[in-house]
Protein backbone atom coordinates (compact mmCIF):
# COMPACT_ATOMS: atom_id res chain seq x y z
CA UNK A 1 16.95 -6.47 -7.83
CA UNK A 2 19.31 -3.28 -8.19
CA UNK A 3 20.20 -4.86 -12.13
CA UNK A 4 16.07 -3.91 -13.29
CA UNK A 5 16.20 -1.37 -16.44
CA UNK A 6 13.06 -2.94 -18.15
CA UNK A 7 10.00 -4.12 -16.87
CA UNK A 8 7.43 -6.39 -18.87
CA UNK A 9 3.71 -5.10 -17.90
CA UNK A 10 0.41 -7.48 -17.95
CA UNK A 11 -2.69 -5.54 -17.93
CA UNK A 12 -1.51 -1.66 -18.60
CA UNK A 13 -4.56 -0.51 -19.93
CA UNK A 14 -6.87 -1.44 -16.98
CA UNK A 15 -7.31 1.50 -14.28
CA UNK A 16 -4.55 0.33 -11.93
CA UNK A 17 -2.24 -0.51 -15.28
CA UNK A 18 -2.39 2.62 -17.03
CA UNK A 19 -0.37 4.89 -13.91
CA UNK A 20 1.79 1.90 -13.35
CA UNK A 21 2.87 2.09 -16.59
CA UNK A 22 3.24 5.90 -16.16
CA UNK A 23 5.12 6.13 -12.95
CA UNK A 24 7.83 3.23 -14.28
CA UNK A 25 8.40 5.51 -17.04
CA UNK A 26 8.98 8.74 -15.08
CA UNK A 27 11.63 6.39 -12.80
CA UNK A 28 13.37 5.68 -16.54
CA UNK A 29 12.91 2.12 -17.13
CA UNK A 30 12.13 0.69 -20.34
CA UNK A 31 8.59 -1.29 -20.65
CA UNK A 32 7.48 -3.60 -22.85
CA UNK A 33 3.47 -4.12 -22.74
CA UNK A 34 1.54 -7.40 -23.85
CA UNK A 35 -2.09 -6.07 -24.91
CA UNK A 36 -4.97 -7.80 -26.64
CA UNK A 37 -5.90 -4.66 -28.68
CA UNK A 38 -2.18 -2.59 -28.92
CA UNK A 39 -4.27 -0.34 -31.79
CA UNK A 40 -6.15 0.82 -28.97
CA UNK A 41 -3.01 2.29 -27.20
CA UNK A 42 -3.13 5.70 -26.71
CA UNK A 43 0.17 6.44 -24.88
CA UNK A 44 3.30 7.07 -26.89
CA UNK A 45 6.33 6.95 -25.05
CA UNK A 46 9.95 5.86 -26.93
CA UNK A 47 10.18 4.07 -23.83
CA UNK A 48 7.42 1.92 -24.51
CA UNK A 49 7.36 -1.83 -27.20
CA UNK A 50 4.10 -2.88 -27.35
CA UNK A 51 3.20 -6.87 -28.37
CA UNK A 52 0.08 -8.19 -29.00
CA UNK A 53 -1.20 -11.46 -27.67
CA UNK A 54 -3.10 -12.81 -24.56
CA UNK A 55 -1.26 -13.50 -20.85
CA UNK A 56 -2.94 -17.09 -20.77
CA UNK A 57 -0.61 -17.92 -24.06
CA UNK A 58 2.54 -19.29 -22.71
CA UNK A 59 4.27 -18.20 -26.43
CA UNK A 60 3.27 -14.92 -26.01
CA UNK A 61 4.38 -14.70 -22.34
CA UNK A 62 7.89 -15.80 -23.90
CA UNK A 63 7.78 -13.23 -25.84
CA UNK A 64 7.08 -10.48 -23.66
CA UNK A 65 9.20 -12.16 -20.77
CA UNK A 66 12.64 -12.02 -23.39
CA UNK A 67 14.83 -9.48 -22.43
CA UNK A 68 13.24 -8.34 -19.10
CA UNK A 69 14.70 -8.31 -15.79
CA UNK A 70 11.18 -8.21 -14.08
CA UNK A 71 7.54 -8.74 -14.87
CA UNK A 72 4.50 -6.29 -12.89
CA UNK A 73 0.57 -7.94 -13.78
CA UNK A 74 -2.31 -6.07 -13.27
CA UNK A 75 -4.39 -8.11 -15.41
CA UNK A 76 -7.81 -8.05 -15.72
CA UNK A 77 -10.88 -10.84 -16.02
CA UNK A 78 -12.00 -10.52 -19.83
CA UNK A 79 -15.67 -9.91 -19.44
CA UNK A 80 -17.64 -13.24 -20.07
CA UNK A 81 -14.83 -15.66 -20.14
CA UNK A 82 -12.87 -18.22 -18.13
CA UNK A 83 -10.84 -17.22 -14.84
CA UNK A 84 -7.07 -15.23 -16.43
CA UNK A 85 -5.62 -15.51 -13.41
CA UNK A 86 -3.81 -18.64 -12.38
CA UNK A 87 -2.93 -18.96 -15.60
CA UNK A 88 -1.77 -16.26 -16.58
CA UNK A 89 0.58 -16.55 -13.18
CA UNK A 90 1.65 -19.82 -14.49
CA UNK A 91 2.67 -18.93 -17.88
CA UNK A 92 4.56 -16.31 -16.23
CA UNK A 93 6.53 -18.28 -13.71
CA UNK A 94 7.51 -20.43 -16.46
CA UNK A 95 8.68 -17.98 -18.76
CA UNK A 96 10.98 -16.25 -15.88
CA UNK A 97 12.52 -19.65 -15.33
CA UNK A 98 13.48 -20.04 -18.61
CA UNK A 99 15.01 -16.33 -18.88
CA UNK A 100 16.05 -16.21 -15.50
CA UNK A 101 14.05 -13.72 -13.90
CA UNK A 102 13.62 -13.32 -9.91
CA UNK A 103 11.28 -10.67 -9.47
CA UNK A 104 7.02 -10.70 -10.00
CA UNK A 105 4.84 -8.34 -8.64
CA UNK A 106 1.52 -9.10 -9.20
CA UNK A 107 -2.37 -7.31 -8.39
CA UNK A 108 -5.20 -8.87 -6.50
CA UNK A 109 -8.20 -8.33 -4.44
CA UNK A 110 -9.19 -8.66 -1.02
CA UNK A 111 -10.67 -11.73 -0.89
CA UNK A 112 -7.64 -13.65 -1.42
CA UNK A 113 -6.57 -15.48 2.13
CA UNK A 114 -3.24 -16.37 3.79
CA UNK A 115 -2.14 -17.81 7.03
CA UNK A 116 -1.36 -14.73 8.89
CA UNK A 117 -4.69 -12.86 7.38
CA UNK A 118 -6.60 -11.26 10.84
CA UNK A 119 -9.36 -9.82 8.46
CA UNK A 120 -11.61 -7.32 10.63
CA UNK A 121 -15.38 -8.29 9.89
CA UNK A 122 -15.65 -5.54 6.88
CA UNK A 123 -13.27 -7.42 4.85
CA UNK A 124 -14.35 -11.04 5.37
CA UNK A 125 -17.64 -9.97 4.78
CA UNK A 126 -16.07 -8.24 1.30
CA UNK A 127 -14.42 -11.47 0.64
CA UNK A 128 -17.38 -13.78 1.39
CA UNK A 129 -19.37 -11.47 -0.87
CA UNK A 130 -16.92 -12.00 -3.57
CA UNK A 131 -17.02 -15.61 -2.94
CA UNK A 132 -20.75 -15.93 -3.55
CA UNK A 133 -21.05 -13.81 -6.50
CA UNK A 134 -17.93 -14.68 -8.30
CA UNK A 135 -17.38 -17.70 -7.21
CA UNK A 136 -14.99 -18.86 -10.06
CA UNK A 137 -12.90 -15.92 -10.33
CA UNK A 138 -12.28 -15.59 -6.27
CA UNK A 139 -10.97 -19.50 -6.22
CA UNK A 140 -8.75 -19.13 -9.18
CA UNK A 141 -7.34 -16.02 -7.50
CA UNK A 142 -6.40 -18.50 -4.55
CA UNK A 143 -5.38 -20.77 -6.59
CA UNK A 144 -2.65 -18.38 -8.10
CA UNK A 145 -0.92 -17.03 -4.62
CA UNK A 146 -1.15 -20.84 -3.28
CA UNK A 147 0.74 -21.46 -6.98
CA UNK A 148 3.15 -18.33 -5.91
CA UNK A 149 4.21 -19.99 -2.26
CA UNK A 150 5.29 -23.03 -4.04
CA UNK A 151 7.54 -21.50 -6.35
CA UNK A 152 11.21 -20.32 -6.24
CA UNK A 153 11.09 -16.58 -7.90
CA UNK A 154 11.00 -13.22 -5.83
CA UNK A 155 7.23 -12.66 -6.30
CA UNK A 156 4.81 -10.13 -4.14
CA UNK A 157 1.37 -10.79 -4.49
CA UNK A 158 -0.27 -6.71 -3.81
CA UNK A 159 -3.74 -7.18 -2.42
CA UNK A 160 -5.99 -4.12 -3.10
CA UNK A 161 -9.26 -2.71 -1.99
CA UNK A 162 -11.32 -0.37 -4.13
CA UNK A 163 -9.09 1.82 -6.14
CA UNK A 164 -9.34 5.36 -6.59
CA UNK A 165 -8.66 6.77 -10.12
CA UNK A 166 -6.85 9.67 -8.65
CA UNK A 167 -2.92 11.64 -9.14
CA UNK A 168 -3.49 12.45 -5.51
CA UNK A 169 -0.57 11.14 -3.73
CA UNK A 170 -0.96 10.23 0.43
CA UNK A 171 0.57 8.02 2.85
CA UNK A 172 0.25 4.15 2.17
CA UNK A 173 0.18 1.84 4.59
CA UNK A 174 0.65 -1.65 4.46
CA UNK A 175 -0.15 -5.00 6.45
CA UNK A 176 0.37 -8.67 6.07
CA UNK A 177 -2.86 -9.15 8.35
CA UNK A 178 -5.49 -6.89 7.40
CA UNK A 179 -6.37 -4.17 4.40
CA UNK A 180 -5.80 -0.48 6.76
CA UNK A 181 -8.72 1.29 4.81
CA UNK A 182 -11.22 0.96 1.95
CA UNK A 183 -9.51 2.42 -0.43
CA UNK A 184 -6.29 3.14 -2.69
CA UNK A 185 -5.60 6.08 -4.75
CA UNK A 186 -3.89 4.70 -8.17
CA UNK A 187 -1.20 7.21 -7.65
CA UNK A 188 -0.24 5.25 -4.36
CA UNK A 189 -0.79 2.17 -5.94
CA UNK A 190 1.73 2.76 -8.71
CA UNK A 191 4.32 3.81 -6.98
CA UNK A 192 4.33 1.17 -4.52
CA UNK A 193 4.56 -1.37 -7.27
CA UNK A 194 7.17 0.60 -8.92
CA UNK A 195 9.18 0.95 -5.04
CA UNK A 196 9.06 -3.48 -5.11
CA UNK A 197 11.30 -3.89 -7.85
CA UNK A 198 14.13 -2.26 -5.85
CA UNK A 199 12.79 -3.47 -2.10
CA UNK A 200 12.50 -7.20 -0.81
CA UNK A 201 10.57 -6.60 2.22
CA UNK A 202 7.66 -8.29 0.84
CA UNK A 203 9.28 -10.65 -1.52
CA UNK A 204 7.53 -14.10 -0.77
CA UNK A 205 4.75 -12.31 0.76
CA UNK A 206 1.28 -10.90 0.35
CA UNK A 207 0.53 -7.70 1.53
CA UNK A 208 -2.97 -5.28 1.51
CA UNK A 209 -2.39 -2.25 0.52
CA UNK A 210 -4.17 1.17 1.21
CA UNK A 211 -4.41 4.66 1.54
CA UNK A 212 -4.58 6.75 4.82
């Protein structure tokens, strides 16, 4: 994972996307950004190739994946239409076979479950809440990191509480078992996405994230 000089970024408009994208650039890699709407781009950075298309085409997941050494999602749902999220994860996977790619780092929500979760009663009644009122969305989120522990590639699957559109920088904590606190500040959030691509202590794993 030392070998990583350019990253290809799903989702780097959304609130969590926009300071990933900003704190891989002030670490020096190179990005290259899949966006619906790439007119609508304000940030101009020499660093940055922008390509149009949609993460749940596997041709333009080729694209994007070509040339990359790793691949960072923060994807959003599209208001008003089917789940993204599986498949987006699938196209991905695929394309990093085919270019040989090991390492995926990937954002989700709370409500996603594994076999070690010890969710205190706040969070299962967040995730229960999510399963009721979204119920599509929250099983095709589950469907994605079961998808993930069948595969072969280096992926982390970063689950999130609410995020905090703030620079401000604190301590994070993580925990394979249960979320620390309510919240993460998107400073924190970046740069522990950016800090996977060169650490394997979650690789194969699924940890919450917060700030303290």
């Amino acid at each position: 994972m030392n070998n990583i000089s350019k990253i290809a970024v799903i989702g780097g408009t959304g609130k969590a996307g926009r300071y990933i994208v900003k704190e891989l650039l002030s670490r020096g890699y190179r990005i290259k950004l899949l966006l619906r709407f790439p007119e609508n781009f304000q940030l101009k950075d020499p660093g940055i190739e922008l390509l149009k298309g949609d993460a749940r085409d596997v041709e333009a997941i080729r694209s994007l994946s070509d040339g990359c050494q790793a691949i960072i999602s923060a994807v959003g749902q599209p208001r008003g239409e089917e789940s993204i999220f599986s498949q987006a994860t699938k196209n991905i996977v695929a394309a990093m076979t085919t270019y040989g790619i090991r390492r995926y780092v990937v954002l989700t929500g709370l409500n996603v479950n594994t076999p070690f979760d010890k969710k205190n009663e706040k969070v299962v009644m967040a995730t229960e809440w999510m399963k009721t009122n979204y119920p599509k969305t929250t099983a095709d989120k589950q469907v994605e990191y079961e998808f993930l522990t069948k595969s072969d590639i280096d992926w982390t699957l970063v689950r999130l509480p609410m995020i905090e559109l703030t620079d401000e920088r604190r301590e994070v904590k993580a925990s394979l078992e249960d979320c620390p606190s309510d919240g993460i500040s998107a400073a924190d959030l970046a740069y522990f996405v950016a800090d996977q691509l060169t650490d394997a202590a979650f690789v194969g794993k699924a940890p919450f994230i917060a700030s303290i």
